[in-house]
C-alpha atoms as a PDB file:
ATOM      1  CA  UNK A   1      42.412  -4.393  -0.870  1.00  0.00           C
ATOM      2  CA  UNK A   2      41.610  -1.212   0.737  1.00  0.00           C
ATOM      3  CA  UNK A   3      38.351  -3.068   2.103  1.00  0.00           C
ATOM      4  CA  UNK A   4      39.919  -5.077   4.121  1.00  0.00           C
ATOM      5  CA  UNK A   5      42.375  -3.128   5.905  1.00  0.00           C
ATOM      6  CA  UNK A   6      39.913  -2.751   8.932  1.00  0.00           C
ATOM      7  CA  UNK A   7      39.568  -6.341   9.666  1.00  0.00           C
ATOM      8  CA  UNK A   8      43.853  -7.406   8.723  1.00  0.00           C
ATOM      9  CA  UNK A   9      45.352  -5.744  11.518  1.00  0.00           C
ATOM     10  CA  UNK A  10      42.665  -7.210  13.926  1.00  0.00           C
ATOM     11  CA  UNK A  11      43.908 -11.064  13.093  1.00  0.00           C
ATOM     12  CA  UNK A  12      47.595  -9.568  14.349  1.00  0.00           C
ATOM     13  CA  UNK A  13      46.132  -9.069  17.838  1.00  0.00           C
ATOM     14  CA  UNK A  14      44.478 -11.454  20.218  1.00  0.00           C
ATOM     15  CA  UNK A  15      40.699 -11.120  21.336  1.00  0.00           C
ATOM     16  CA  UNK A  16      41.559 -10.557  24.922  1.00  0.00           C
ATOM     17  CA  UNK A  17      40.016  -9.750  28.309  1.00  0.00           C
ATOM     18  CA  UNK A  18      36.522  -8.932  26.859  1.00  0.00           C
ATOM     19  CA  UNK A  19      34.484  -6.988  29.397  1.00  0.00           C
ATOM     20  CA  UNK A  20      30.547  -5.387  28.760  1.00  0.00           C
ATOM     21  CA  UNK A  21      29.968  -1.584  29.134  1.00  0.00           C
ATOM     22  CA  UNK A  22      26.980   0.323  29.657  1.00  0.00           C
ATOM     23  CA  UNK A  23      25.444   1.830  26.303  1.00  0.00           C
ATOM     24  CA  UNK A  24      26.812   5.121  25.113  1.00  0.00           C
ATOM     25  CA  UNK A  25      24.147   7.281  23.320  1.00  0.00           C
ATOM     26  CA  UNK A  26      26.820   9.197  21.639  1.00  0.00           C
ATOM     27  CA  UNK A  27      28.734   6.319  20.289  1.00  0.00           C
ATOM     28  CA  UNK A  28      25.585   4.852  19.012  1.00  0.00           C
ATOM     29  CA  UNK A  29      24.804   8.529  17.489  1.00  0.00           C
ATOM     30  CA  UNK A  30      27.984   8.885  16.217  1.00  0.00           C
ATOM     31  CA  UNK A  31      27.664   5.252  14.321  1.00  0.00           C
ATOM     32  CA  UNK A  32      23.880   5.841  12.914  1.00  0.00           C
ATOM     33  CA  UNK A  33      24.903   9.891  11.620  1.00  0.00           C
ATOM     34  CA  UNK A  34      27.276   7.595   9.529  1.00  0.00           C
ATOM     35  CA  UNK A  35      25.004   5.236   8.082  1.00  0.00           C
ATOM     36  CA  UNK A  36      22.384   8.008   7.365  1.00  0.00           C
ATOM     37  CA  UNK A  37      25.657  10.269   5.672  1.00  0.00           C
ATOM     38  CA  UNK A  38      25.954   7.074   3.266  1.00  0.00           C
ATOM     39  CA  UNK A  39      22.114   6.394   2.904  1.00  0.00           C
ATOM     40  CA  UNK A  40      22.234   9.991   1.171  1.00  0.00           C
ATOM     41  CA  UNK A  41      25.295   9.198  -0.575  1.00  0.00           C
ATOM     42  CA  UNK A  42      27.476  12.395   1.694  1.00  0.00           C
ATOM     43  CA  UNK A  43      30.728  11.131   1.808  1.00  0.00           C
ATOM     44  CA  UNK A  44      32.405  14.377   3.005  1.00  0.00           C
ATOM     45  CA  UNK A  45      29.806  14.228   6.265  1.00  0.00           C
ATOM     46  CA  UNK A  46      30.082  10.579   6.564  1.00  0.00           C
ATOM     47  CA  UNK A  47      34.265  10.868   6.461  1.00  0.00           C
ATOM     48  CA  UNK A  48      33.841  13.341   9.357  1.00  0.00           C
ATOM     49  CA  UNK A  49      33.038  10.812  11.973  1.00  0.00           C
ATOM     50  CA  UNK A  50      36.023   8.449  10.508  1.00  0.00           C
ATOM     51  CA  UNK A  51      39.286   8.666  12.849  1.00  0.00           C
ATOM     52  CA  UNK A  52      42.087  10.880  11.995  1.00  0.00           C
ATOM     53  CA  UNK A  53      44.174   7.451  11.645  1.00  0.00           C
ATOM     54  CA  UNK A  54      41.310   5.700   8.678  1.00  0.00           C
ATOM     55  CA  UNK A  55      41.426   9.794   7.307  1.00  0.00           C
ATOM     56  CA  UNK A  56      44.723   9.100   6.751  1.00  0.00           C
ATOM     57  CA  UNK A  57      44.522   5.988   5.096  1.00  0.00           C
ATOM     58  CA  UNK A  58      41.831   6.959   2.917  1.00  0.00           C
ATOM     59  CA  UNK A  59      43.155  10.501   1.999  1.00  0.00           C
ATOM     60  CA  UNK A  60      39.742  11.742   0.599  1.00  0.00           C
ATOM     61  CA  UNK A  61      36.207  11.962   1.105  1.00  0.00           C
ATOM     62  CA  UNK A  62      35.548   9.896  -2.144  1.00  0.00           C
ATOM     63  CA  UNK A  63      38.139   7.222  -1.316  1.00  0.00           C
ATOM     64  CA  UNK A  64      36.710   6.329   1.581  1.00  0.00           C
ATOM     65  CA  UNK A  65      33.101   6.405   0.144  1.00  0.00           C
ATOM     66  CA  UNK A  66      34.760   4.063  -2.847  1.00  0.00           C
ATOM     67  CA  UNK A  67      35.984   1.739  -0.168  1.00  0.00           C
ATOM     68  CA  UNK A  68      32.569   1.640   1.258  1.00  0.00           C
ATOM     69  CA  UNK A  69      30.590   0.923  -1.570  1.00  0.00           C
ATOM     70  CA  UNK A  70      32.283  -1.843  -2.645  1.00  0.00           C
ATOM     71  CA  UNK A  71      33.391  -3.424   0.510  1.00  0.00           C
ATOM     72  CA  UNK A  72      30.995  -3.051   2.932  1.00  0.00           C
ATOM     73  CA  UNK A  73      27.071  -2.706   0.986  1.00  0.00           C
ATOM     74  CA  UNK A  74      25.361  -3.446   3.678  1.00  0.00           C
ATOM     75  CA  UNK A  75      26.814  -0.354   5.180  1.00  0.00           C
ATOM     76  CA  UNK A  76      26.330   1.659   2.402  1.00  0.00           C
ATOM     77  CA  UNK A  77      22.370   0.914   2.141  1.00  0.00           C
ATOM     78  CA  UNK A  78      21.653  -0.704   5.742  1.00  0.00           C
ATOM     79  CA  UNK A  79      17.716  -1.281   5.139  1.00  0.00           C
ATOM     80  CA  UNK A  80      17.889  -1.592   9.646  1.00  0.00           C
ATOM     81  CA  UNK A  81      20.389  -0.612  12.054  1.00  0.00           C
ATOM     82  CA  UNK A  82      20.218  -2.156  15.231  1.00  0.00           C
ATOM     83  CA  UNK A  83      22.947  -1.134  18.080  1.00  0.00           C
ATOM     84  CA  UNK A  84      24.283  -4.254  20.318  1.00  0.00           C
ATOM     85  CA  UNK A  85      26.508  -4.120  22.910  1.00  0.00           C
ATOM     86  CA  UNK A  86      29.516  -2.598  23.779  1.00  0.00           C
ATOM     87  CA  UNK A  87      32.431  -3.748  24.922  1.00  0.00           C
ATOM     88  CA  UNK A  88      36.131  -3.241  25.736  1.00  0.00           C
ATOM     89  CA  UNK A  89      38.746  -5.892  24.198  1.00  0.00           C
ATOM     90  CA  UNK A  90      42.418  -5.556  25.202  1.00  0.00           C
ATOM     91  CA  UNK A  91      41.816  -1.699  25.738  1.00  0.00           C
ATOM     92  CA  UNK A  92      39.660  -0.849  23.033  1.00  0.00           C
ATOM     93  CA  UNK A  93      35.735  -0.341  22.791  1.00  0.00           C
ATOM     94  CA  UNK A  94      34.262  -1.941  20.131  1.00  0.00           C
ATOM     95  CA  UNK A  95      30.440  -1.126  19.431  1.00  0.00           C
ATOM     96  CA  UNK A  96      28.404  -4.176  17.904  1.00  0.00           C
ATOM     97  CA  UNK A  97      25.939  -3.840  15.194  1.00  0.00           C
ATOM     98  CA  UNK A  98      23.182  -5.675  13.874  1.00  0.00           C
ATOM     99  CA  UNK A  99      22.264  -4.516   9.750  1.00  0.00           C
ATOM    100  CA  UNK A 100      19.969  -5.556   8.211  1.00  0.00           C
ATOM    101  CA  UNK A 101      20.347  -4.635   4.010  1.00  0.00           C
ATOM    102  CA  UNK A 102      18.113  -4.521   1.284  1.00  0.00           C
ATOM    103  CA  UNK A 103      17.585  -8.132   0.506  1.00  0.00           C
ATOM    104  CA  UNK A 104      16.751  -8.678   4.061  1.00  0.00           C
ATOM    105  CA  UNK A 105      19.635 -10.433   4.480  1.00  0.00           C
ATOM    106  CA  UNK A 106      21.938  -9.737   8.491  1.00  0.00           C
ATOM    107  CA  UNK A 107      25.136  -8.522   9.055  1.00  0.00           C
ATOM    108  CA  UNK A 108      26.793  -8.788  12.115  1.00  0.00           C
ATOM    109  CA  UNK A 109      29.731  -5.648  12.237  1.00  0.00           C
ATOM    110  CA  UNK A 110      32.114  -4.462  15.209  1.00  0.00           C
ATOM    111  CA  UNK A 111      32.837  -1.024  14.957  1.00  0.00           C
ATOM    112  CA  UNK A 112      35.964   0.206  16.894  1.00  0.00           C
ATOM    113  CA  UNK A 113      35.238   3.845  18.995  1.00  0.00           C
ATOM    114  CA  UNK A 114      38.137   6.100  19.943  1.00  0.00           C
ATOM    115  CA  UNK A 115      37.317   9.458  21.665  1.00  0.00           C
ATOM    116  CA  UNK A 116      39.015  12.580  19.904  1.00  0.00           C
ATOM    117  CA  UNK A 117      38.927  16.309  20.123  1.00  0.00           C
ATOM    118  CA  UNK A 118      36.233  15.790  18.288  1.00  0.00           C
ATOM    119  CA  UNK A 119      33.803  13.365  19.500  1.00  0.00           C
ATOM    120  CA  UNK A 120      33.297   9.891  19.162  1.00  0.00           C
ATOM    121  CA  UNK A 121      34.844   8.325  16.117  1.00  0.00           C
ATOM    122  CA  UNK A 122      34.993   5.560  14.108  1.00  0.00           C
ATOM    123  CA  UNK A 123      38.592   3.609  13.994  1.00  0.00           C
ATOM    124  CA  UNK A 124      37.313   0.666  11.900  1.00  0.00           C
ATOM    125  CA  UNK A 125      34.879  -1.788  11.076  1.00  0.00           C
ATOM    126  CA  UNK A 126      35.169  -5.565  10.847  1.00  0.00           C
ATOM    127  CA  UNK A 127      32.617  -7.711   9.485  1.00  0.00           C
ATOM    128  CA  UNK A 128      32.045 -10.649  11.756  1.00  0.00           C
ATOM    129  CA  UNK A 129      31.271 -13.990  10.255  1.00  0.00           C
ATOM    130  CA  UNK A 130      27.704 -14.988  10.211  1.00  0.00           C
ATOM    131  CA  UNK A 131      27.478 -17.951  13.338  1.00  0.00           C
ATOM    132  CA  UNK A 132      27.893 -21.486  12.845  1.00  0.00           C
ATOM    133  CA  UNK A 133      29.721 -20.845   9.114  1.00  0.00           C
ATOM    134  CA  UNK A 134      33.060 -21.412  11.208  1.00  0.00           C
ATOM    135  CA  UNK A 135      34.828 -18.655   9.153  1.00  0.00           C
END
């Protein structure tokens, strides 16, 4: 259940006014220091770039590393990480990655940015659907 709270609140709000933005290197660092924290299986570095708002949700290091895991593989063991655009929706920048995982199979993922006292972090992640399924 815990999986999916990143991508339930999003159907409550509208997809509006969608506007490009120049790339942001320390987004796009902040994102990939992630993915390399779970490629080595460090769940207390990869929580660090997690918001204080999915900290809270997740409590602990190896909840949120659970969550991962099971809900989002591709994430977990991204075989290639490519960085897409970004772009602000009703307020809110949203970075768009391409992953690639193991089996060679894509994954197309929107990964919400908010800037903190500490950087760039990560707010949530929704797993698009793959184009032309119509889910």
């Amino acid at each position: 259940m815990r999986a999916h709270v990143f991508t339930l609140w999003l159907a409550l709000f509208p997809m509006a006014a969608l506007a490009d933005e120049p790339r942001n290197p320390a987004i796009e660092t902040t994102i990939q220091n992630q993915l390399n924290a779970f490629i080595a299986d460090d769940f207390a570095t990869a929580f660090t770039f997690a918001s204080p708002n999915i900290k809270g949700i997740f409590g602990t290091p190896e909840n949120f590393g659970a969550m991962v895991t099971q809900g989002y593989p591709m994430v977990h063991r991204p075989a290639n990480v490519q960085m897409l655009e970004l772009r602000t929706v009703a307020g809110n920048l949203w970075q768009r990655v391409l992953i690639t995982d193991a089996s060679g199979e894509t994954h197309l993922l929107d990964y919400q940015m908010v800037q903190t006292a500490d950087g760039w972090q990560i707010n949530g992640v929704q797993l698009l659907p793959e184009v032309g399924t119509g889910v």
